[in-house]
C-alpha atoms as a PDB file:
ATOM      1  CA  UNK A   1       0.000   0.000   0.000  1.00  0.00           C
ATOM      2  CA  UNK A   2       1.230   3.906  -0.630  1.00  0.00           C
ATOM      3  CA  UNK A   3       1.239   6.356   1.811  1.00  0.00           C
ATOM      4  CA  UNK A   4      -1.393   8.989   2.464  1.00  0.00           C
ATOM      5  CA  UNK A   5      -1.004  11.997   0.222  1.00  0.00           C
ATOM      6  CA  UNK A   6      -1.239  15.485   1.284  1.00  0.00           C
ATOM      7  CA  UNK A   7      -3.045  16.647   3.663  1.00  0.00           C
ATOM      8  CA  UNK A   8      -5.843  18.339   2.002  1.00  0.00           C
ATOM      9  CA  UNK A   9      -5.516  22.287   0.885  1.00  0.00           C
ATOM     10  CA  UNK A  10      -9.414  23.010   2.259  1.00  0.00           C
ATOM     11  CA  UNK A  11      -8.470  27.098   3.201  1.00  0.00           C
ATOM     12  CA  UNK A  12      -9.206  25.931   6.886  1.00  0.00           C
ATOM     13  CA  UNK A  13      -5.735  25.403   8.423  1.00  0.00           C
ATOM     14  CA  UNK A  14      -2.345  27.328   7.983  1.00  0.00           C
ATOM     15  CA  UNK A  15       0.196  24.740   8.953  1.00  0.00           C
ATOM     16  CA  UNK A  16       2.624  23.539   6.434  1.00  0.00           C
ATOM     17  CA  UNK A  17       0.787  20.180   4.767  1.00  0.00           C
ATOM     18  CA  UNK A  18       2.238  16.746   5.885  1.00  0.00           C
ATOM     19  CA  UNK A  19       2.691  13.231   3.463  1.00  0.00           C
ATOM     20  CA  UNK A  20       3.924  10.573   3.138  1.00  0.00           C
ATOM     21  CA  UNK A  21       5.351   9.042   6.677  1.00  0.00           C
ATOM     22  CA  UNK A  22       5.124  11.983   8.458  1.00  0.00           C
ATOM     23  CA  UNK A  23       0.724  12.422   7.656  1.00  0.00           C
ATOM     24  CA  UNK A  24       0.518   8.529   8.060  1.00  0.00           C
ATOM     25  CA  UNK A  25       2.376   8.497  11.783  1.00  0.00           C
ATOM     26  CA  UNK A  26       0.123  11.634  12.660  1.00  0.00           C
ATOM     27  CA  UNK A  27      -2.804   9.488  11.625  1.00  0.00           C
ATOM     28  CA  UNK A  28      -1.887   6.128  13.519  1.00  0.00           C
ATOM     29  CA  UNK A  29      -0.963   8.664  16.876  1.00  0.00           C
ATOM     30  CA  UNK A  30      -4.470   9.858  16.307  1.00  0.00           C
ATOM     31  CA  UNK A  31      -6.072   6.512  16.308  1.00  0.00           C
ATOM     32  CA  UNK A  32      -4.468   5.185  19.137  1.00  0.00           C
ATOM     33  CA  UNK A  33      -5.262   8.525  20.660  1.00  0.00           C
ATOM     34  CA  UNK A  34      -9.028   8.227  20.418  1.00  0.00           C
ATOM     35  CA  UNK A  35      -9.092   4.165  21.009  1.00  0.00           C
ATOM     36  CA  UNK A  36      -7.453   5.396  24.359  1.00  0.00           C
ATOM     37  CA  UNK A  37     -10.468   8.580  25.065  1.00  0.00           C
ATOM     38  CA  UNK A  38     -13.150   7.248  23.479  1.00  0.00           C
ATOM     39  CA  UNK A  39     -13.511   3.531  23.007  1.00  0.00           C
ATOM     40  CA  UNK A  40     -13.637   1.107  19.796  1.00  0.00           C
ATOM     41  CA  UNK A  41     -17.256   1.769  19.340  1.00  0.00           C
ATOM     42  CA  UNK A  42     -17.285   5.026  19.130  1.00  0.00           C
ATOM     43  CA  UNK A  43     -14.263   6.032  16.978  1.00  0.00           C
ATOM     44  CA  UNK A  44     -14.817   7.279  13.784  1.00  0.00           C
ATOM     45  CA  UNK A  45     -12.987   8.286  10.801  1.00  0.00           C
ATOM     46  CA  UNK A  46     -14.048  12.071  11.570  1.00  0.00           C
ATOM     47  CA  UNK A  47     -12.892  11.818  15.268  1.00  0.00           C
ATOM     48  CA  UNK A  48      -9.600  10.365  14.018  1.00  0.00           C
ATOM     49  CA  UNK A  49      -8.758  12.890  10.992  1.00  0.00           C
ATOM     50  CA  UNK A  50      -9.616  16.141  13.509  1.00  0.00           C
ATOM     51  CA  UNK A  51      -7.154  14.557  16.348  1.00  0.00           C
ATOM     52  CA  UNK A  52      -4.689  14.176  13.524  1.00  0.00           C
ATOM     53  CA  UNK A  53      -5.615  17.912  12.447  1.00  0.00           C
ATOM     54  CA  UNK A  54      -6.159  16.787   9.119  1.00  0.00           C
ATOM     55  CA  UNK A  55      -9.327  16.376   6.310  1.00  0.00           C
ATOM     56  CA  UNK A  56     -11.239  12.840   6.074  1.00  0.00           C
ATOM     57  CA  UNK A  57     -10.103  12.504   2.243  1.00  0.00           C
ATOM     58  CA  UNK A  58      -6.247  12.034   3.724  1.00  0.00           C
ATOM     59  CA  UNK A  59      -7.650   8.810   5.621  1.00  0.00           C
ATOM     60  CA  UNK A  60     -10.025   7.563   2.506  1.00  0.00           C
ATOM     61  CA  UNK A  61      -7.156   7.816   0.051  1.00  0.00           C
ATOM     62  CA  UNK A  62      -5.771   4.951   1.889  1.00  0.00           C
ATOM     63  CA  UNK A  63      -8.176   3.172   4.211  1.00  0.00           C
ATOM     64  CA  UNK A  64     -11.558   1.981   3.073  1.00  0.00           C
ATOM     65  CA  UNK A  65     -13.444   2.537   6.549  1.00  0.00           C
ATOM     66  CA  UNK A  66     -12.738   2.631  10.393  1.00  0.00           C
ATOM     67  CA  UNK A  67     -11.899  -0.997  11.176  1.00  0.00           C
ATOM     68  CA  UNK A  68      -9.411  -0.826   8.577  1.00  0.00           C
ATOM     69  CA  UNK A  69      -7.816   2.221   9.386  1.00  0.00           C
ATOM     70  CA  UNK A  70      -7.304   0.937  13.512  1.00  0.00           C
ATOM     71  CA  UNK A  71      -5.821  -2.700  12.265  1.00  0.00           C
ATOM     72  CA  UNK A  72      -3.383  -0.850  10.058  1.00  0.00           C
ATOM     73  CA  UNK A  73      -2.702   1.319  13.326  1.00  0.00           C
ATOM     74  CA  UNK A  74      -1.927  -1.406  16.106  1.00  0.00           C
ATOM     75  CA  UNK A  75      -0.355  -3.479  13.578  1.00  0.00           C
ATOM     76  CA  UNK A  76       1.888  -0.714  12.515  1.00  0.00           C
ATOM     77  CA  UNK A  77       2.525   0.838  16.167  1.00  0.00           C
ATOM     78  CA  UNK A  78       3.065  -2.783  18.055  1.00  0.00           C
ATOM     79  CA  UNK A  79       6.651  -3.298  19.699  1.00  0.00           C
ATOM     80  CA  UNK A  80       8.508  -6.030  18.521  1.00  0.00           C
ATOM     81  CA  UNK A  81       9.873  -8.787  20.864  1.00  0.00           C
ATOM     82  CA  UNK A  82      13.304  -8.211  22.267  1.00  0.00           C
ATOM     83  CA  UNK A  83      16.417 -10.628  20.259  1.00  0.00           C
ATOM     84  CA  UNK A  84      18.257 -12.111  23.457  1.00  0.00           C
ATOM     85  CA  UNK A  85      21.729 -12.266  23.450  1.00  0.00           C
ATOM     86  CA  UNK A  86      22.996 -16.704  22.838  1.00  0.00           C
ATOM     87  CA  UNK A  87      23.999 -16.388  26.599  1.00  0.00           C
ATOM     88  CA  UNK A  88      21.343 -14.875  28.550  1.00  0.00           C
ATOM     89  CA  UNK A  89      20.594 -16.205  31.803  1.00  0.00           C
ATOM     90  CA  UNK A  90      16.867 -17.849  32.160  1.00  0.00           C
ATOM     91  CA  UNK A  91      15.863 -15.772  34.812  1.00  0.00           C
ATOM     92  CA  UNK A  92      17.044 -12.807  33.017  1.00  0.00           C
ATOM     93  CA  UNK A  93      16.100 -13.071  29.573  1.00  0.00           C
ATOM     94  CA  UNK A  94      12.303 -13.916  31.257  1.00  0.00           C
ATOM     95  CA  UNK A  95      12.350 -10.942  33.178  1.00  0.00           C
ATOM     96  CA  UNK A  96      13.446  -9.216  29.746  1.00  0.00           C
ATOM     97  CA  UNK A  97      10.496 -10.920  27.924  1.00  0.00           C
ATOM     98  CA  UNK A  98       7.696 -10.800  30.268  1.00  0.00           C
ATOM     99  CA  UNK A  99       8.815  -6.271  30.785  1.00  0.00           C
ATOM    100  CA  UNK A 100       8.792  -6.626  26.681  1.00  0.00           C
ATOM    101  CA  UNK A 101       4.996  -7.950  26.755  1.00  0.00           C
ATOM    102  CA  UNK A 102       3.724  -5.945  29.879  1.00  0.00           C
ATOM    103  CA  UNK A 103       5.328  -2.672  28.344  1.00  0.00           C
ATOM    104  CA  UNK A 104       2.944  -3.759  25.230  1.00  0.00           C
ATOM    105  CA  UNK A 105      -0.186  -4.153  27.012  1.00  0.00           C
ATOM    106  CA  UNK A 106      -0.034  -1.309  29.472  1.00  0.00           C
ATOM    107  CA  UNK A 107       3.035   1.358  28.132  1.00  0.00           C
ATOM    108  CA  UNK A 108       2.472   4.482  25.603  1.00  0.00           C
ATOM    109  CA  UNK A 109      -0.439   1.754  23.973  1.00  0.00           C
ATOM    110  CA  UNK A 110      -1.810  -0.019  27.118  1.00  0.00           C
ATOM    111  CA  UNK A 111      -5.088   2.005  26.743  1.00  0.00           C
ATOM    112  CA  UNK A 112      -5.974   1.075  23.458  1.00  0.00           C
ATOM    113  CA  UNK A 113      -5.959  -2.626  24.025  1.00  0.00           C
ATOM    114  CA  UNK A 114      -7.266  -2.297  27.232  1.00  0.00           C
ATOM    115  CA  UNK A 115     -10.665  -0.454  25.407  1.00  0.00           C
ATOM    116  CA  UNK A 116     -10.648  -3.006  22.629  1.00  0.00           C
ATOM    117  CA  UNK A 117      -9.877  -5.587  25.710  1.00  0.00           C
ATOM    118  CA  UNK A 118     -13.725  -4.580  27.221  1.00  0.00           C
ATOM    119  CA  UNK A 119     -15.738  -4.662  24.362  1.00  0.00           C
ATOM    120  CA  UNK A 120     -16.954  -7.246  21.963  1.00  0.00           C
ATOM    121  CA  UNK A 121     -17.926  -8.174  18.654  1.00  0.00           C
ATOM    122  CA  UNK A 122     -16.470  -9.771  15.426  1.00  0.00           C
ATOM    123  CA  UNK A 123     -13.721  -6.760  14.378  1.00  0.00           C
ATOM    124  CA  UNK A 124     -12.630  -6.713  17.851  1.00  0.00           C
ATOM    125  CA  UNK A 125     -11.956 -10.341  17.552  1.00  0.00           C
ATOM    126  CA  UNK A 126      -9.963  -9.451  14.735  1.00  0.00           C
ATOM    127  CA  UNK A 127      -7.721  -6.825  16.861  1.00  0.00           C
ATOM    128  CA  UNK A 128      -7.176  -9.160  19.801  1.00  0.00           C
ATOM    129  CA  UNK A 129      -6.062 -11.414  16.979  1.00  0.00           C
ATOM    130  CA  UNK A 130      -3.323  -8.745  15.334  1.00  0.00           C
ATOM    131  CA  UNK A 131      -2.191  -8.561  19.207  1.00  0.00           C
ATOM    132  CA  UNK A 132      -1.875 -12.677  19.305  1.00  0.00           C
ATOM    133  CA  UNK A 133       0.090 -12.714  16.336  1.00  0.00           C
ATOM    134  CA  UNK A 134       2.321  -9.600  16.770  1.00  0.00           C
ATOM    135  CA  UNK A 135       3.193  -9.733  20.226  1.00  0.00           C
ATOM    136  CA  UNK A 136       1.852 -13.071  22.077  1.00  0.00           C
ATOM    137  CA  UNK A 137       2.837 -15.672  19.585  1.00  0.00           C
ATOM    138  CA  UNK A 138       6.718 -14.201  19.675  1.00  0.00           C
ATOM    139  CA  UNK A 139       6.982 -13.455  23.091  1.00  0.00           C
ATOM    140  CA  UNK A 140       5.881 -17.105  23.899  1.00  0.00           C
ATOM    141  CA  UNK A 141       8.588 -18.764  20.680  1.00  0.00           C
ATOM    142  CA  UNK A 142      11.158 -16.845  22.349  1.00  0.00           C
ATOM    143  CA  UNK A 143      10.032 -17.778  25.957  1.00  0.00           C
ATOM    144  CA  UNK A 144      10.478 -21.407  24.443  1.00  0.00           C
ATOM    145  CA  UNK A 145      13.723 -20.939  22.694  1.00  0.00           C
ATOM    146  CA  UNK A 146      15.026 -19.652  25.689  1.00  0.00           C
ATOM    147  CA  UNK A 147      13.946 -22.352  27.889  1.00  0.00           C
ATOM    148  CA  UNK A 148      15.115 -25.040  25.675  1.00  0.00           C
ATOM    149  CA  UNK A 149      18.880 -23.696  25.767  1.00  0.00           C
ATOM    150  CA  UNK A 150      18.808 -23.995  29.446  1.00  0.00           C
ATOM    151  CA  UNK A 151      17.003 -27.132  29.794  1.00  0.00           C
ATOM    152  CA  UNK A 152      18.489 -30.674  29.041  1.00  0.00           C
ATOM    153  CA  UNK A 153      15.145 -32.551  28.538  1.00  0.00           C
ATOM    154  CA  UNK A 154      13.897 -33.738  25.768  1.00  0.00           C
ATOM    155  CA  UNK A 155      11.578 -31.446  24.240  1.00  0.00           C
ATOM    156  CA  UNK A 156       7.729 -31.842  25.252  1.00  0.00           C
ATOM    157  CA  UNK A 157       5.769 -29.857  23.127  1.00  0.00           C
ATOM    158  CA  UNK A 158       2.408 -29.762  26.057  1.00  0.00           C
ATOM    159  CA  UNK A 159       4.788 -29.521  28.959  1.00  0.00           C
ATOM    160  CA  UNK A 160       6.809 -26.633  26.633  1.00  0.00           C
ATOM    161  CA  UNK A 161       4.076 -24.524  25.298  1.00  0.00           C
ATOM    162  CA  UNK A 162       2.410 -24.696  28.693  1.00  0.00           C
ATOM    163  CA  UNK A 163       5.781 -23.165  30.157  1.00  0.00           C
ATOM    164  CA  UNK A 164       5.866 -20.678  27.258  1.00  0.00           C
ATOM    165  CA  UNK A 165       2.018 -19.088  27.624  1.00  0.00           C
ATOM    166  CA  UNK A 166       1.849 -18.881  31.367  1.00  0.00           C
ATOM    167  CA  UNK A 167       3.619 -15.911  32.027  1.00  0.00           C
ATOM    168  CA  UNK A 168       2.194 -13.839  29.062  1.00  0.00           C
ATOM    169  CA  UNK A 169      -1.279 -15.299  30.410  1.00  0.00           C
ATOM    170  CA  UNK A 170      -0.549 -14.573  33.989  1.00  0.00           C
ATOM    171  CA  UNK A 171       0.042 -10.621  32.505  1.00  0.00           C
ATOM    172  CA  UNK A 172      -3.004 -10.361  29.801  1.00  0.00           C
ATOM    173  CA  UNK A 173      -4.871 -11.694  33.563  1.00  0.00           C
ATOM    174  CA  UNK A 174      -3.705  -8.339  35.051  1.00  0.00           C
ATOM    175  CA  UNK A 175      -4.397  -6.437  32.267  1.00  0.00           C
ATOM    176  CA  UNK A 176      -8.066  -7.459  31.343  1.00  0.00           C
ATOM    177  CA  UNK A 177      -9.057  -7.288  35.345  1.00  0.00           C
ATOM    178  CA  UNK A 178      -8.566  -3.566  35.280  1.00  0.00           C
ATOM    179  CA  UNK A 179      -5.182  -3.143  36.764  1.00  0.00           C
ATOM    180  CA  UNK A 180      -3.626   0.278  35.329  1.00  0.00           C
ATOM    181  CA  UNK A 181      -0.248  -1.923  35.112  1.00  0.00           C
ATOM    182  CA  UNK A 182       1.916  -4.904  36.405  1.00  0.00           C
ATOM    183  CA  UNK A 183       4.234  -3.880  38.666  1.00  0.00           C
ATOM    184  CA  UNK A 184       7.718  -5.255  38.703  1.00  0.00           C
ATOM    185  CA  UNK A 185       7.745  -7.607  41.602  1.00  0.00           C
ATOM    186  CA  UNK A 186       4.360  -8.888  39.972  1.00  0.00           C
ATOM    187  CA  UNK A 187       6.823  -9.987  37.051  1.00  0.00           C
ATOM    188  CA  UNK A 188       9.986 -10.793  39.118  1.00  0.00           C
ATOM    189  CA  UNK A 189       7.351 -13.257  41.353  1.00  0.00           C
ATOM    190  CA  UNK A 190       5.757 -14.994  37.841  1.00  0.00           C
ATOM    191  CA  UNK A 191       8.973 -15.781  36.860  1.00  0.00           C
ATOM    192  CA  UNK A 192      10.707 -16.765  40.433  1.00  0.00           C
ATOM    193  CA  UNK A 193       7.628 -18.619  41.532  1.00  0.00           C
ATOM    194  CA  UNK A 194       6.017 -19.592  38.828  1.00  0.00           C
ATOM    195  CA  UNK A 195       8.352 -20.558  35.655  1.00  0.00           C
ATOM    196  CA  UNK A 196      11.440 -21.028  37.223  1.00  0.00           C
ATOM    197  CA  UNK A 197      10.018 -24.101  39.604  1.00  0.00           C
ATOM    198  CA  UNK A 198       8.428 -25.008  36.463  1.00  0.00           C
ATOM    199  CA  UNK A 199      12.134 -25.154  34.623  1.00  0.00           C
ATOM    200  CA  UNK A 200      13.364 -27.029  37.083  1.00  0.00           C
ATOM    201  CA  UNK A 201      11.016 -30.000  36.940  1.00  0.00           C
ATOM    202  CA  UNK A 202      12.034 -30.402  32.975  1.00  0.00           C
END
C-alpha cells in the first residue's frame, strides 16, 4: 500500500501540509489517541482525521473505513519482541520478555488494548487477533527458545508450550481485570515462583 497523500488544501488550516510518513504516523498517533479517550465503538474516521488535524479525504485515500484504518494502526505501532543475546541467563532473559509484553499491554499503547480488551464483537476479535500474532505468539517462541537452551530434557511440546504461555497469560490476567499496570515484583514473582520451579522439573 502507498502512503497517504497530502493533507488536504481546504483554506481551513495554515500549517505547512504533511505526506507521506510523516501524515501517516500523525494518523496512527491519532487513532491510538481516540481508542485510548473514546472507546472502539465510538471512533470514527471524523474523530480520528480532527485529532490528527487533518481532512477525512487524507484517511479515505488509503483506508476503506474505520476498522481498517485501527488494524493498520496497532499493527503498525506494536513493539517487537526483544532478540536475546545466545547467553542470557533464564531468569534474566524472562524478566526481559515478560517487561517486553507488559510494556505492550499497558506502556504508551496499554489504553488502546485495554478499550478493545472490554468490548466485543467480530472486528474486535480481529484486533485481539493482530495482538496474538504480533506480540503473544513471539513473546511465547522466544520464551520457548530460551527455555530449551537452558534445559536438558527432551523437548515436550504440552509440557513446553504450557511453560511458554503462562507468564504472558498470567500478565493479559492483570491487564483485562482492570489493573492500570503490572508492577515489577508482579513480574519478578511470575517468573521466580512460577516458571522457574516449572524449569526445574524439565
Amino acid at each position: 500500500m502507498t502512503d497517504p497523500q497530502d493533507d488536504p488544501g481546504d483554506g481551513s488550516r495554515t500549517q505547512t501540509r504533511r505526506r507521506g510518513a510523516d501524515l501517516q504516523r500523525a494518523i496512527f498517533e491519532a487513532v491510538i489517541e481516540q481508542l485510548g479517550t473514546v472507546g472502539y465503538a465510538r471512533l470514527s474516521m471524523e474523530g480520528v482525521a480532527a485529532a490528527a488535524n487533518t481532512g477525512k479525504a487524507a484517511l479515505y485515500r488509503r483506508w476503506d473505513n474505520r476498522d481498517a484504518l485501527v488494524r493498520d494502526a496497532l499493527g503498525n505501532l506494536l513493539p517487537q519482541p526483544p532478540d536475546l543475546p545466545e547467553h542470557t541467563p533464564l531468569r534474566d532473559g524472562l524478566l526481559t520478555l515478560l517487561r517486553y509484553f507488559d510494556s505492550a499491554l499497558f506502556g504508551s499503547k496499554g489504553a488502546a488494548f485495554q478499550a478493545v480488551a472490554a468490548e466485543s464483537g467480530s472486528d474486535v476479535t480481529l484486533l485481539r487477533e493482530l495482538f496474538q500474532t504480533r506480540v503473544t505468539d513471539p513473546c511465547q517462541d522466544r520464551i520457548l527458545a530460551l527455555l530449551h537452551r537452558h534445559t536438558p530434557a527432551a523437548p515436550d511440546k504440552e509440557r513446553d508450550t504450557t511453560f511458554a504461555m503462562a507468564g504472558p497469560a498470567m500478565l493479559m490476567y492483570n491487564c483485562i481485570s482492570g489493573q492500570h499496570h503490572s508492577t515489577d515484583q508482579q513480574i519478578e514473582s511470575i517468573v521466580d515462583n512460577l516458571l522457574l520451579p516449572l524449569a526445574r522439573t524439565n
